[in-house]
Structures are given as C-alpha cells and as structure tokens.
C-alpha atoms as a PDB file:
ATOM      1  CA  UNK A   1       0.523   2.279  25.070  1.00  0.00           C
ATOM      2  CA  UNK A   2      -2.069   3.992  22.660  1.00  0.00           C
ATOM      3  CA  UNK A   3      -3.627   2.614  19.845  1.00  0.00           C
ATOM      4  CA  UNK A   4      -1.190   3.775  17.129  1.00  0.00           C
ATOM      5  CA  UNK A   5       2.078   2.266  19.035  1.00  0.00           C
ATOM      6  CA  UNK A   6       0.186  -1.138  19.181  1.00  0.00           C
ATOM      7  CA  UNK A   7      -0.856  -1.205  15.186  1.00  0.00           C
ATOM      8  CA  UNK A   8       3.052  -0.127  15.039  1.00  0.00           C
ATOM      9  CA  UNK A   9       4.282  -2.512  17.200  1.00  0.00           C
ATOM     10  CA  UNK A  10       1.748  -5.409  15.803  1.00  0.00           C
ATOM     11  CA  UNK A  11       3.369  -4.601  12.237  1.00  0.00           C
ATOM     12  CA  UNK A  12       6.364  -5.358  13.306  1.00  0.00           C
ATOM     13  CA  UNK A  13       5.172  -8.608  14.907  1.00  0.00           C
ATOM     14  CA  UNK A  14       4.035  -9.444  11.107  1.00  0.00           C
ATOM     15  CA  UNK A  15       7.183  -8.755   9.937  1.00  0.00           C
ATOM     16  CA  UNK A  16       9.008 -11.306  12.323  1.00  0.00           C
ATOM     17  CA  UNK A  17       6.324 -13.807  12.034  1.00  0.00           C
ATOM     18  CA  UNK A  18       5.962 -13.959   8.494  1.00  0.00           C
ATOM     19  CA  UNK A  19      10.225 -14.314   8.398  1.00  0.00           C
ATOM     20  CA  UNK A  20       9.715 -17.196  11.046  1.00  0.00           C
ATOM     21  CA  UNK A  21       6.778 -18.824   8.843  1.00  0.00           C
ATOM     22  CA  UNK A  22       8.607 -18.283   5.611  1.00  0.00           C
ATOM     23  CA  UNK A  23      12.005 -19.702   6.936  1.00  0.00           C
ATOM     24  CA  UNK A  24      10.238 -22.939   7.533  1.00  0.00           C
ATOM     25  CA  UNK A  25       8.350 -22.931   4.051  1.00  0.00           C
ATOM     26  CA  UNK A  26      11.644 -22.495   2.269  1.00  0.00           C
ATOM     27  CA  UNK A  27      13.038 -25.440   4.398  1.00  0.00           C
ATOM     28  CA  UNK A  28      10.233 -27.837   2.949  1.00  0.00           C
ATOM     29  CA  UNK A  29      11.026 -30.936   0.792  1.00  0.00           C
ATOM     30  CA  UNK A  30      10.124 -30.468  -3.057  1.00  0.00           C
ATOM     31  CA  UNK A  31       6.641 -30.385  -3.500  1.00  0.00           C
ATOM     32  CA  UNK A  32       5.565 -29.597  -0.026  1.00  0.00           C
ATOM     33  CA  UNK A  33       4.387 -26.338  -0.567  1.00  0.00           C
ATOM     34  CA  UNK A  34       1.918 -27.171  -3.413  1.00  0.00           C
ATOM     35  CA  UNK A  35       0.816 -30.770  -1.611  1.00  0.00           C
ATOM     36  CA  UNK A  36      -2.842 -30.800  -0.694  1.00  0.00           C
ATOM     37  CA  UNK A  37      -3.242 -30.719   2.775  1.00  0.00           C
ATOM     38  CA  UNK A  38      -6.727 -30.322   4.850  1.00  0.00           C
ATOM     39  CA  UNK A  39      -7.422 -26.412   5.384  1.00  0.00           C
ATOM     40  CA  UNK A  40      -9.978 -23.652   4.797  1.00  0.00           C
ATOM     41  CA  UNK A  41      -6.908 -23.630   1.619  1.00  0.00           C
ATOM     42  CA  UNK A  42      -5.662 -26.890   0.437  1.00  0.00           C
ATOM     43  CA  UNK A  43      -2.480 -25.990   0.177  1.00  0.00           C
ATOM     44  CA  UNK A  44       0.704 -23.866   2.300  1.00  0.00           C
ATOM     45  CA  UNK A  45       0.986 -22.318  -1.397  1.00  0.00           C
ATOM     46  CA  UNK A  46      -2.449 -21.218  -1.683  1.00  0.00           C
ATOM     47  CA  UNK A  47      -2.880 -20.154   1.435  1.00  0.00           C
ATOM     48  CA  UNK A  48       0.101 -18.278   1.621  1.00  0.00           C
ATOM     49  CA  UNK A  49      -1.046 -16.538  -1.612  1.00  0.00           C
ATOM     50  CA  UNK A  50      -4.069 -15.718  -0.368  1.00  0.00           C
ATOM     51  CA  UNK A  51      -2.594 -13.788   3.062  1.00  0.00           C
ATOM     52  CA  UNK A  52      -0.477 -11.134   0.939  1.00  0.00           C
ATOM     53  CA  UNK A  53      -3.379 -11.100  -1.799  1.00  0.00           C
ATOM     54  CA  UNK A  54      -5.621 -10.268   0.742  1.00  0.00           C
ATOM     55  CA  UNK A  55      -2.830  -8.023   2.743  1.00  0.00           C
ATOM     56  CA  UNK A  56      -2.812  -5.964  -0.234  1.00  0.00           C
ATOM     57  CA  UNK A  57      -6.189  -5.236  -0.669  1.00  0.00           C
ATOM     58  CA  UNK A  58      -6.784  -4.187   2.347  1.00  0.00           C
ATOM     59  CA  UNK A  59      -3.440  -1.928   2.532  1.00  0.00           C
ATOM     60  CA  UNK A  60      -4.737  -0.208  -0.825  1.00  0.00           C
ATOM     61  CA  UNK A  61      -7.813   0.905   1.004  1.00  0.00           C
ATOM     62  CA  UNK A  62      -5.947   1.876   4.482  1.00  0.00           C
ATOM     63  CA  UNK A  63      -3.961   3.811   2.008  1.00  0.00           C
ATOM     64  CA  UNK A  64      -7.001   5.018  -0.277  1.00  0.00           C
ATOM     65  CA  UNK A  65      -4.817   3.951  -3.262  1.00  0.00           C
ATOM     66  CA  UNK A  66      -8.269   3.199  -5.439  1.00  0.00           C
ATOM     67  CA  UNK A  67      -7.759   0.240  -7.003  1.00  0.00           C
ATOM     68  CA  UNK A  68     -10.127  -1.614  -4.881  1.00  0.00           C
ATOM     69  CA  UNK A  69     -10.925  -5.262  -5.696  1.00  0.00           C
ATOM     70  CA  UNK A  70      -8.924  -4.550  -8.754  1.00  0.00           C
ATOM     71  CA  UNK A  71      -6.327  -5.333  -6.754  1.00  0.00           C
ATOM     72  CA  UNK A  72      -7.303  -9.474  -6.764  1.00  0.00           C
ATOM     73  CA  UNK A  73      -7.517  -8.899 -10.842  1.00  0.00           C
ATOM     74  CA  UNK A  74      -3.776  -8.004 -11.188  1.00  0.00           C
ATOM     75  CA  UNK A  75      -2.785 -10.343  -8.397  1.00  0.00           C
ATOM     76  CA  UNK A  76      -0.720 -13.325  -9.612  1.00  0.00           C
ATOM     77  CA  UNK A  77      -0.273 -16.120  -7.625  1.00  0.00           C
ATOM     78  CA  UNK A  78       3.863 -16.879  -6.917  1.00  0.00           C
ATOM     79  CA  UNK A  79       4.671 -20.697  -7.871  1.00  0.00           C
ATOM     80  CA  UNK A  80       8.095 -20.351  -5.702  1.00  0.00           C
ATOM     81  CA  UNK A  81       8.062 -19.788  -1.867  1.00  0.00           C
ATOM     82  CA  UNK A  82      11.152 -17.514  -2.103  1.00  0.00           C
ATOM     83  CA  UNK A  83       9.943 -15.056  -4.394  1.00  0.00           C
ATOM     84  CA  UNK A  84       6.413 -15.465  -2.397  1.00  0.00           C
ATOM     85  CA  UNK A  85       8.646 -14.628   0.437  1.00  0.00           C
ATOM     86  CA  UNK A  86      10.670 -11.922  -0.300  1.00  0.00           C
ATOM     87  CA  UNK A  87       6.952 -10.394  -1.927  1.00  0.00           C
ATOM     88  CA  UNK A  88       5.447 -10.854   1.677  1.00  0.00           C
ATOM     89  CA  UNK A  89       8.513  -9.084   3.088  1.00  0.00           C
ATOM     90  CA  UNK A  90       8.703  -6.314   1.215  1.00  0.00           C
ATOM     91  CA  UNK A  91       4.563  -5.503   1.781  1.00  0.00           C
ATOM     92  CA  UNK A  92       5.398  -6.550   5.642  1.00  0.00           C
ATOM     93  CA  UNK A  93       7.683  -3.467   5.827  1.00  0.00           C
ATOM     94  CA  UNK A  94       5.229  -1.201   3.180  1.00  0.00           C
ATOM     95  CA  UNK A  95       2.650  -1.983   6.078  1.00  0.00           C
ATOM     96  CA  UNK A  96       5.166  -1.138   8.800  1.00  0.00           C
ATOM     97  CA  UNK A  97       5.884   2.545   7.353  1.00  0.00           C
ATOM     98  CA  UNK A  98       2.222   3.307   6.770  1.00  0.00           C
ATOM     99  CA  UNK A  99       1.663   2.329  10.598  1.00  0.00           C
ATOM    100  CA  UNK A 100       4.379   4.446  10.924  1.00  0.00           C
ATOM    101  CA  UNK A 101       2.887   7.639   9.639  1.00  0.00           C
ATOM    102  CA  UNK A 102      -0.296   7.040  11.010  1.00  0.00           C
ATOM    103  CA  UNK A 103      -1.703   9.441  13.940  1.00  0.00           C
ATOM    104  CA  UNK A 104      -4.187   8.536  16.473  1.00  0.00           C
ATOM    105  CA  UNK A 105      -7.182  10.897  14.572  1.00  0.00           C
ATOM    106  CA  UNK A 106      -6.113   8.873  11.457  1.00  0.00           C
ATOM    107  CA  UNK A 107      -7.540   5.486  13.192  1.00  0.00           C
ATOM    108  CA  UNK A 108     -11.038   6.957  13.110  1.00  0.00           C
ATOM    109  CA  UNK A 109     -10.563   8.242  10.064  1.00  0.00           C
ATOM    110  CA  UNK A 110     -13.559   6.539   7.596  1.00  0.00           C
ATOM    111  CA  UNK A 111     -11.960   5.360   4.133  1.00  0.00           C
ATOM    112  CA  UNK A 112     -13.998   3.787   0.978  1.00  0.00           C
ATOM    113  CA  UNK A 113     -14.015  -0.162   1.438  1.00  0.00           C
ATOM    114  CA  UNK A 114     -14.341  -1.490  -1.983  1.00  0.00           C
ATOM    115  CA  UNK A 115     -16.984  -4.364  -1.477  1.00  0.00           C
ATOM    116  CA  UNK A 116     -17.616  -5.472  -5.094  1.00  0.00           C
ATOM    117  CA  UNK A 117     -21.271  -6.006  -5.586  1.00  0.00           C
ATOM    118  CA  UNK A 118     -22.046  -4.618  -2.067  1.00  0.00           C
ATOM    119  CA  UNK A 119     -20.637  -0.981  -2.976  1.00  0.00           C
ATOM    120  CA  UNK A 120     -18.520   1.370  -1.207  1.00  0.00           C
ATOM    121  CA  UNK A 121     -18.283   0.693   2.143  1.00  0.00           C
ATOM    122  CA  UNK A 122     -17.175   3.558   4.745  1.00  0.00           C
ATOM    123  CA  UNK A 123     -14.849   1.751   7.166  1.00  0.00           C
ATOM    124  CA  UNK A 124     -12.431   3.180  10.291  1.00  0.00           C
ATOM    125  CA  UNK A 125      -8.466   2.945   8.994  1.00  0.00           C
ATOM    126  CA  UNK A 126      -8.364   1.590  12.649  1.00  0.00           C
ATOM    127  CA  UNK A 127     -10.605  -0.982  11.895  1.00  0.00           C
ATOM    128  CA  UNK A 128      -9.575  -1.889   9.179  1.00  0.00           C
ATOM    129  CA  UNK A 129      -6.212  -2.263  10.647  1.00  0.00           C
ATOM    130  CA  UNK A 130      -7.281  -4.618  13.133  1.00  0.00           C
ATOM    131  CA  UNK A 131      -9.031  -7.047  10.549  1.00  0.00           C
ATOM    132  CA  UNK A 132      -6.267  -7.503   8.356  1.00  0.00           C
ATOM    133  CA  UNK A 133      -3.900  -8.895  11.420  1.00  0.00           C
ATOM    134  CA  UNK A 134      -6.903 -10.714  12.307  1.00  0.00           C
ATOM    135  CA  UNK A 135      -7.125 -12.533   9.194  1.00  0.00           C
ATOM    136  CA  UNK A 136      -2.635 -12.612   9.398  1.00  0.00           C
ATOM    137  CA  UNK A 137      -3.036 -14.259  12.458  1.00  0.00           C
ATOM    138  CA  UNK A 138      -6.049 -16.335  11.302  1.00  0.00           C
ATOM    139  CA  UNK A 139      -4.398 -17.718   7.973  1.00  0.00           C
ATOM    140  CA  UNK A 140      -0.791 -17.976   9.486  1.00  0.00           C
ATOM    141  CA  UNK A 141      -2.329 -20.346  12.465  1.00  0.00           C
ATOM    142  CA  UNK A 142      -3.039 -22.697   9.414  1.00  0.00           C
ATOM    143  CA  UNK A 143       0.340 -22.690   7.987  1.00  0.00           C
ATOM    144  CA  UNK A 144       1.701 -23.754  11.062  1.00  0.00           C
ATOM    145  CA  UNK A 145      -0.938 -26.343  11.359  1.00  0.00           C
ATOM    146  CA  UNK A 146      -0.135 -27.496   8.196  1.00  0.00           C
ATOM    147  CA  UNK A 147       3.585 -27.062   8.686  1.00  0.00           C
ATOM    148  CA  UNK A 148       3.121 -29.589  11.550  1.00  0.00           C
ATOM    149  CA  UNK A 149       1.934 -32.620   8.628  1.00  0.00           C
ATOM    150  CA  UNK A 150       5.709 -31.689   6.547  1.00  0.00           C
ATOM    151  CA  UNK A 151       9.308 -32.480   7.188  1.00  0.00           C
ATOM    152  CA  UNK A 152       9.779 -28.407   8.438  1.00  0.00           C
ATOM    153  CA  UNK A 153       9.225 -27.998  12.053  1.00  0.00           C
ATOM    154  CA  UNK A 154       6.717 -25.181  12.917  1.00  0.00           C
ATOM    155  CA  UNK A 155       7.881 -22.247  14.263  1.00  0.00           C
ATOM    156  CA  UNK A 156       7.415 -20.602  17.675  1.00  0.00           C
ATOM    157  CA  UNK A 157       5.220 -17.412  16.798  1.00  0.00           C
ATOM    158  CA  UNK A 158       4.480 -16.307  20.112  1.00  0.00           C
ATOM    159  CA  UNK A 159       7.986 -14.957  21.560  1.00  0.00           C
ATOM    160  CA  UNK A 160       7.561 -11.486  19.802  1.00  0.00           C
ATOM    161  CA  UNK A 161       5.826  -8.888  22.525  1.00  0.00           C
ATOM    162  CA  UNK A 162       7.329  -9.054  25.636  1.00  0.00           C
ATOM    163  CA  UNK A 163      10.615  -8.780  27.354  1.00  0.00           C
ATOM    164  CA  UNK A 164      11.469 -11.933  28.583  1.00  0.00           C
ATOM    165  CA  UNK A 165      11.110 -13.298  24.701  1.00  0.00           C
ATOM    166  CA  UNK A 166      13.800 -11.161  23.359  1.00  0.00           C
ATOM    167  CA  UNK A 167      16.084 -13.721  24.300  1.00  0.00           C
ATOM    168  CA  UNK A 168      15.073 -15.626  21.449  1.00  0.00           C
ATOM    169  CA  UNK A 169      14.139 -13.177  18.952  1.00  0.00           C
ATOM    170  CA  UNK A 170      17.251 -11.092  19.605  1.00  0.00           C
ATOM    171  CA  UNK A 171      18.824 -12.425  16.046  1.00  0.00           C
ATOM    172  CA  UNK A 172      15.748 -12.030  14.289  1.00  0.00           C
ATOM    173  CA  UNK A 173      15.033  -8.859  15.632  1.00  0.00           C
ATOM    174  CA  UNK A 174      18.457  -7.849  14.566  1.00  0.00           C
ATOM    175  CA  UNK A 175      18.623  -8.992  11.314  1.00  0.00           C
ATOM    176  CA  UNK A 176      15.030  -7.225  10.540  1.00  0.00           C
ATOM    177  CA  UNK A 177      15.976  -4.320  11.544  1.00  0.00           C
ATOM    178  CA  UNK A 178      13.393  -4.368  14.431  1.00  0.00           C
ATOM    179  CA  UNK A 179      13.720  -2.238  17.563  1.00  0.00           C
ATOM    180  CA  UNK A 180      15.228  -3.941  20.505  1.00  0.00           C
ATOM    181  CA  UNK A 181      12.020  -4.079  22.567  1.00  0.00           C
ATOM    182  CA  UNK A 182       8.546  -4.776  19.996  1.00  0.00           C
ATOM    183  CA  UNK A 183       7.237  -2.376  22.705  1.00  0.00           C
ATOM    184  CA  UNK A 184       9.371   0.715  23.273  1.00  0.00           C
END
C-alpha cells in the first residue's frame, strides 16, 4: 500500500468512526452532551466542536483555500449533536474526495500553514494529513472516554482496517457508501 491509498483509506476510517461516535452522542439523555465532564474539553459538545473546527482549518490549508485562521473567526459552535453530526459528515466525505484526488508528488507538496502570530508556515500536504487524524484520533479517544461516564455505551472504533472486522462493519460500511474492504 503507498502513502496516498492509506490517507484514502484512513479517511474513510474517519468517516465510519465519526458515524459510530456520533450514533452514540445522539443516543445520550438530555443534557449529556453539554454536562461538564473531566477532559482536555469539559464537555462531549465542546470537544466535538473543536474536532471539525479544527478539521476545517486544517482541510482549508491541505486545500490552499486561504482563509487561514479565519476559518476559527466564522466558525460557530453547533448547540445540537445532530446538526453537529450531519456537519462532521458532510466535511468527513469533503476530506474523503480531496484524499481522493491527491497523488503521491502531492504529499510532498509544501502548502502555506497559517500560524497566526507565528506567520506562514511551509508545511508537507502529507504532513499535514497525518496531523489532522492525529488530533481525530486524539480528540475522539476522549469522547469515548467520556462516553464511558453517560447512559450511551461507547463504541467499538477499532474494527475498521482489516478483514476479519468487516463482519461487523459490513452495515456501516454499506450504509456509508464505503468500499467493501477499507483496504482494496
């Protein structure tokens, strides 16, 4: 597998965890999702804000769409997990076409990384690829952890890559409109 097939196939795996993580969000009692909890965010609602905030910003770079940390200025925060949801959902697949299009020369590729203060910072699309499911994977490990404290079970978000998991993904997969196998 090259580089380009895994950022491909590691979109979709956003895609499918973010439904799994959002299923169980929108299964939460009322006022679960804006309860304080203990996190690096205090709550699923703020943290879950601040994953497709920061999913955005990093996508406008990736796609040198020049709006920078402007994007964080326009950003409103969603009060309601379902519209947060279907937002999330419909960037999830945004980032799966641009993974899509990408070639392997476009992973080296440098692209203005608007830093605020710092300046305008020269960073690989590759790398800058990697970071932002980094800091999916990173942000979404605390929703589950917090998840765990609510009357929604958290869900299983490691049954995604290979083989033997399709057996319960298959409906999900389905459903998203996600190849059969996450890595053909």
């Amino acid at each position: 597998m090259d580089l380009t097939s895994h950022f491909r196939c590691m979109a979709r795996n956003n895609l499918w965890s973010n439904d799994r993580i959002y299923r169980a969000v929108q299964a939460l009692r009322p006022g679960e999702f804006e309860a304080v909890r203990t996190s690096f965010f205090p709550s699923l609602k703020e943290t879950l804000n601040h994953i497709l905030s920061v999913d955005i910003y990093y996508l406008d770079m990736i796609e040198e769409g020049g709006e920078g940390r402007r994007v964080f200025d326009r950003f409103v925060d969603f009060d309601d997990a379902v519209a947060l949801a279907r937002a999330q959902a419909e960037f999830d697949r945004r980032l799966i076409g641009c993974c899509d299009r990408l070639t392997e020369a476009d992973l080296d590729r440098p692209v203005l990384s608007d830093r605020g203060e710092a300046g305008q910072i020269p960073e690989r699309i590759g790398d800058l690829l990697a970071h932002l499911y980094i800091h999916q994977i990173h942000h979404r490990g605390q929703v589950h952890a917090m998840l765990s404290g609510t009357s929604a079970a958290p869900p299983q978000l490691d049954e995604f890559f290979l083989d033997y998991d399709l057996q319960f993904r298959s409906e999900e997969v389905e459903r998203l409109g996600l190849q059969a196998s996450a890595t053909s």
